[in-house]
N, C-alpha and C. Protein backbone atom coordinates (compact mmCIF):
# COMPACT_ATOMS: atom_id res chain seq x y z
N UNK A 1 79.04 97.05 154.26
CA UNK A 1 79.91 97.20 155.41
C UNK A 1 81.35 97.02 154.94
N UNK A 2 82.29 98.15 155.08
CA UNK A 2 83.49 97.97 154.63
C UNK A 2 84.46 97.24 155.86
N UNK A 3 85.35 96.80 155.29
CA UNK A 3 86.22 95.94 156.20
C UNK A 3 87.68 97.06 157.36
N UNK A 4 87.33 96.93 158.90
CA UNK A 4 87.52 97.55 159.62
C UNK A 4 88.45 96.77 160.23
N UNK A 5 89.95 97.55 160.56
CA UNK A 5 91.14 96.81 161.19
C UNK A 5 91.28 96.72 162.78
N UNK A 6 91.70 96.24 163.13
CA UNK A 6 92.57 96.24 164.44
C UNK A 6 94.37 96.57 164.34
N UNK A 7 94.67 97.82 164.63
CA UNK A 7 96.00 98.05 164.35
C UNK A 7 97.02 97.46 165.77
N UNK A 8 98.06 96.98 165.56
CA UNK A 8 98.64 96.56 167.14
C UNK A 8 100.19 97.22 166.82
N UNK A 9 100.79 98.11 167.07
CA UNK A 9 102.00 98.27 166.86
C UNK A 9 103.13 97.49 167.79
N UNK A 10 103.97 97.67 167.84
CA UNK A 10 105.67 97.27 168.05
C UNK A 10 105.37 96.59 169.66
N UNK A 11 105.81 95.98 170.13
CA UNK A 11 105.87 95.63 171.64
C UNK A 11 104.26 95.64 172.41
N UNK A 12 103.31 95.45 171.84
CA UNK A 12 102.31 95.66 172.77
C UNK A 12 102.27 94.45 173.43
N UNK A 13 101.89 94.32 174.81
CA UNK A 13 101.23 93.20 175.39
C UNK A 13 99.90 92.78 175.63
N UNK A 14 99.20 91.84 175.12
CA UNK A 14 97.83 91.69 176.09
C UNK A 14 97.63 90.36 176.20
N UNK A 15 96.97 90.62 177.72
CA UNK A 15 96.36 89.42 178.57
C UNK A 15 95.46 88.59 177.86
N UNK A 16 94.78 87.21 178.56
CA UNK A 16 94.25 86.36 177.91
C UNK A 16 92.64 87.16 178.34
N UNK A 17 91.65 86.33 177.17
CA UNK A 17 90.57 86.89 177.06
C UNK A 17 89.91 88.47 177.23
N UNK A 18 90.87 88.93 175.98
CA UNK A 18 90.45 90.27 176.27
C UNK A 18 89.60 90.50 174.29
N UNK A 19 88.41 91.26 174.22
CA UNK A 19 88.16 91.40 173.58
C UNK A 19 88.10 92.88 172.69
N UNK A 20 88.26 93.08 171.69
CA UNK A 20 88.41 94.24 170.67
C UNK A 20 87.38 94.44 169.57
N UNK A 21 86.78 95.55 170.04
CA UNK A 21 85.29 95.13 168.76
C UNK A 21 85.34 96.28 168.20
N UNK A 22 85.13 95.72 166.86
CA UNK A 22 85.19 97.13 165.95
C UNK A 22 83.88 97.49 164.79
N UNK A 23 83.13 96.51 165.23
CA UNK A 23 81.71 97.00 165.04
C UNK A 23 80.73 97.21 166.08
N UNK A 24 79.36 97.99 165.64
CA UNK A 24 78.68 98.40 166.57
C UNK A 24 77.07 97.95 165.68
N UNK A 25 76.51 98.30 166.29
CA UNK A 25 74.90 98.50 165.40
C UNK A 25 73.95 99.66 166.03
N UNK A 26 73.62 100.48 165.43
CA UNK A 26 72.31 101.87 165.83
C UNK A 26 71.19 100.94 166.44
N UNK A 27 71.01 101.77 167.95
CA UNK A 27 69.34 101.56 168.82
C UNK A 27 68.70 101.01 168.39
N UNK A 28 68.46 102.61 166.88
CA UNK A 28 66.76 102.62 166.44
C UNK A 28 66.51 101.21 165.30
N UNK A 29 68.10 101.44 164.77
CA UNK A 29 68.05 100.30 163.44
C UNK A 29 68.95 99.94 163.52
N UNK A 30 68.92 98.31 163.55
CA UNK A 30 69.99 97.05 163.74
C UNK A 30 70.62 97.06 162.26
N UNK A 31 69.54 97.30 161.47
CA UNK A 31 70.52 96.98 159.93
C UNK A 31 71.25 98.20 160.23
N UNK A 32 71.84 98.94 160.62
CA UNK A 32 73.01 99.82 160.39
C UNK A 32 73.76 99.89 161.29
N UNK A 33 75.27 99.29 160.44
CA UNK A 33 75.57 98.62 161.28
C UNK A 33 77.29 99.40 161.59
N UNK A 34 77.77 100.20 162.23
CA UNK A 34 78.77 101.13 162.23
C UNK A 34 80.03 100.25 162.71
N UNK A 35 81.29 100.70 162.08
CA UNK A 35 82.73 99.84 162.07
C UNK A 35 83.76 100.90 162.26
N UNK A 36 84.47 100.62 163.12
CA UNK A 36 85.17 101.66 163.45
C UNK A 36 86.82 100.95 164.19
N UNK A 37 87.88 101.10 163.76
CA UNK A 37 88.77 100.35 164.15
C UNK A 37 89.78 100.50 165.93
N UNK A 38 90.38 99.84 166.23
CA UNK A 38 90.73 99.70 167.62
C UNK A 38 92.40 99.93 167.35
N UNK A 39 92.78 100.69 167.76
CA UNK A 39 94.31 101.11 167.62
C UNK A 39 95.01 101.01 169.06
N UNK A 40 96.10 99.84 169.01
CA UNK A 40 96.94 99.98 170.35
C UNK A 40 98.62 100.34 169.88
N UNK A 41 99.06 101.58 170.74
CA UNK A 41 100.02 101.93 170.01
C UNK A 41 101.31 101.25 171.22
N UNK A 42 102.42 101.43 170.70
CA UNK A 42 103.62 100.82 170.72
C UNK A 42 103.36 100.95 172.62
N UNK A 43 104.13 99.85 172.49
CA UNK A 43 104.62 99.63 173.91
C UNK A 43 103.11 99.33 175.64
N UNK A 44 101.94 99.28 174.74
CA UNK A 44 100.71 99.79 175.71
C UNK A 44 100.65 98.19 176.20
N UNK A 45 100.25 98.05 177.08
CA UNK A 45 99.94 96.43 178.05
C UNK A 45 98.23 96.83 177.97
N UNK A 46 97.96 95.56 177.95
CA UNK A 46 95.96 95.39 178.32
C UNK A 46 95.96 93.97 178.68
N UNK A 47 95.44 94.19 180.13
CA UNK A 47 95.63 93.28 180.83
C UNK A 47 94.58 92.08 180.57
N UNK A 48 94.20 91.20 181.37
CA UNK A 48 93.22 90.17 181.13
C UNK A 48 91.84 90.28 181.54
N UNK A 49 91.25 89.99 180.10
CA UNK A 49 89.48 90.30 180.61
C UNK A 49 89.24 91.79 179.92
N UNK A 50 89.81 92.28 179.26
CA UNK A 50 89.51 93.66 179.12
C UNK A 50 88.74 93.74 177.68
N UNK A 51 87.54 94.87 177.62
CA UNK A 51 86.92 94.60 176.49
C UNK A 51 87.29 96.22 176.17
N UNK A 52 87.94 96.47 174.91
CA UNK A 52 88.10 97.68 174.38
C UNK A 52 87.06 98.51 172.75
N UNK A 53 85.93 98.96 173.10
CA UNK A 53 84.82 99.55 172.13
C UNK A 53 85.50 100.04 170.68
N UNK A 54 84.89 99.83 170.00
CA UNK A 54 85.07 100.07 168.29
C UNK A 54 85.14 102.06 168.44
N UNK A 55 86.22 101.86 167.85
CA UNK A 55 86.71 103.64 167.74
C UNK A 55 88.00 103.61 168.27
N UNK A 56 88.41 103.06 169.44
CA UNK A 56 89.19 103.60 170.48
C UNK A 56 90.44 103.24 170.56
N UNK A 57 91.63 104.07 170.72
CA UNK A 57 92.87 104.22 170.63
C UNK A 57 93.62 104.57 171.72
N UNK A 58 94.31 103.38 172.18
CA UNK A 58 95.33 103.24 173.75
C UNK A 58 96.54 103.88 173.21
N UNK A 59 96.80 104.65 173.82
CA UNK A 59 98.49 105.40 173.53
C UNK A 59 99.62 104.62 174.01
N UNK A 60 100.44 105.32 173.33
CA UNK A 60 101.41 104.71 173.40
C UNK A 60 102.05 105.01 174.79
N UNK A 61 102.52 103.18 175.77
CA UNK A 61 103.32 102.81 176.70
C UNK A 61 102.06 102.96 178.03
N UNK A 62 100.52 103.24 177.44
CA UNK A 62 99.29 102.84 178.50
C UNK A 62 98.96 101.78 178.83
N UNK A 63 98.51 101.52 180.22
CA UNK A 63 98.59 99.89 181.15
C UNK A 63 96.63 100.12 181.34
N UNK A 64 95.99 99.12 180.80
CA UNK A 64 94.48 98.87 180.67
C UNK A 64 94.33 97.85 181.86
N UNK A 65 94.08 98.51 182.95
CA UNK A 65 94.01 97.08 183.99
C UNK A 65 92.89 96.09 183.70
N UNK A 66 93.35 95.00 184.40
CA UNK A 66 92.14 94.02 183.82
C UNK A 66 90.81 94.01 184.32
N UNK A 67 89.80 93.43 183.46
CA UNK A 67 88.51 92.98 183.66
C UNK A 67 88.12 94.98 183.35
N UNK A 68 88.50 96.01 182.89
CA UNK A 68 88.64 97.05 182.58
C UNK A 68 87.67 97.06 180.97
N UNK A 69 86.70 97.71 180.96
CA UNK A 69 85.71 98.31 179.64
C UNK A 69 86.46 99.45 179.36
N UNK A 70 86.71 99.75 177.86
CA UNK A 70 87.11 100.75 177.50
C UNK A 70 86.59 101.22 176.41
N UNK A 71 86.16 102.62 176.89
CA UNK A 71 84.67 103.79 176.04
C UNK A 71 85.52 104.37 175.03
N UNK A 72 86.50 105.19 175.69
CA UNK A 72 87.10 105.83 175.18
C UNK A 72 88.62 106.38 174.74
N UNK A 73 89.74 106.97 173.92
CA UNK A 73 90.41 106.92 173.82
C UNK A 73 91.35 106.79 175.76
N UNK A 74 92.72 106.11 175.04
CA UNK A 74 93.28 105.94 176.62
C UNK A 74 94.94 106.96 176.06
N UNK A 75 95.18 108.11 176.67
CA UNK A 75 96.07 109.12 176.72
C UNK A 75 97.46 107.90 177.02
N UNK A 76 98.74 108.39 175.90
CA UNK A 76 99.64 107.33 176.20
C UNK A 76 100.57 108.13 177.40
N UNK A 77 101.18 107.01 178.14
CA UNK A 77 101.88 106.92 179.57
C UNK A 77 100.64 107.10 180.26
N UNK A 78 99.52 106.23 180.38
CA UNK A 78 98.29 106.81 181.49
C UNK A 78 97.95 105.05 181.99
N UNK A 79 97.76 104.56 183.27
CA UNK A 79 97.13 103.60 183.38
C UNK A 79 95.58 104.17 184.06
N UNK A 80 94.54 103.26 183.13
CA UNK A 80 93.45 103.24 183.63
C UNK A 80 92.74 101.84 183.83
N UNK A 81 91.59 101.76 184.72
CA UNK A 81 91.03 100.66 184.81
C UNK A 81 89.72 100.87 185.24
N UNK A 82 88.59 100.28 185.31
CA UNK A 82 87.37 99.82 185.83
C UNK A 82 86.50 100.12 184.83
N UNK A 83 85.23 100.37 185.32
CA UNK A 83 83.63 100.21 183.83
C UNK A 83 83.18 101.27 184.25
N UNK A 84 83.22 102.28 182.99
CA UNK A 84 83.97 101.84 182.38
C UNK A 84 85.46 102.42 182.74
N UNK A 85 86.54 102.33 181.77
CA UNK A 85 87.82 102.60 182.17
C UNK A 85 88.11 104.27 182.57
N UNK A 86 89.13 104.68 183.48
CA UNK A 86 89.05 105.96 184.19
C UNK A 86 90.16 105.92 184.14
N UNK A 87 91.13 107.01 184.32
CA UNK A 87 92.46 107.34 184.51
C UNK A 87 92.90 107.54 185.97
N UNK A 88 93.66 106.21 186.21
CA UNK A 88 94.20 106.15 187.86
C UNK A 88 95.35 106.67 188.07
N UNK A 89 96.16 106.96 186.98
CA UNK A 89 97.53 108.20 187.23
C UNK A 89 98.23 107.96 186.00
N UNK A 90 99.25 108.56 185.89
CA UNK A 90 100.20 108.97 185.03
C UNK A 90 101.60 108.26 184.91
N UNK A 91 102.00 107.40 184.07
CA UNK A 91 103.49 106.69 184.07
C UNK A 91 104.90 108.01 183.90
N UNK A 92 104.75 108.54 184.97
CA UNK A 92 106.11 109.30 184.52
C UNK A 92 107.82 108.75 184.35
């Protein structure tokens, strides 16, 4: 298992107890065990309680509302929230 980052750029904010996982493990077989890193780019807020999945990359100046699961990449200027996370509009 090679060693898998968490990237946080310039100004990000996040809330208390929020978790970032950047490993996973396969169904069929637990010994394989997949790592994949969590990228939050400049300026993105993630609020409190939020658990963000191994792969996935918040754009830059996106608001993760709290207690919010996040599957998949989050488009930057977008706030989303709930389980899992959905896109509730656009920061223009």
């Amino acid at each position: 298992m090679s060693a898998v980052g968490i990237i946080l750029e310039d100004g990000v904010m996040i809330g208390p107890h929020v978790t970032l996982l950047t490993v996973n493990h396969d169904l069929k077989d637990l010994q394989i065990i997949k790592c994949k890193p969590v990228t939050i780019k400049k300026e993105a807020w993630i609020g409190a309680n939020v658990t963000i999945l191994p792969g996935v990359t918040v754009g830059e100046g996106a608001v993760v509302g709290s207690a919010s699961v996040v599957t998949k990449d989050v488009a930057a200027h977008t706030v989303v929230a709930g389980n899992p996370a959905k896109v509730i509009k656009m920061i223009v």
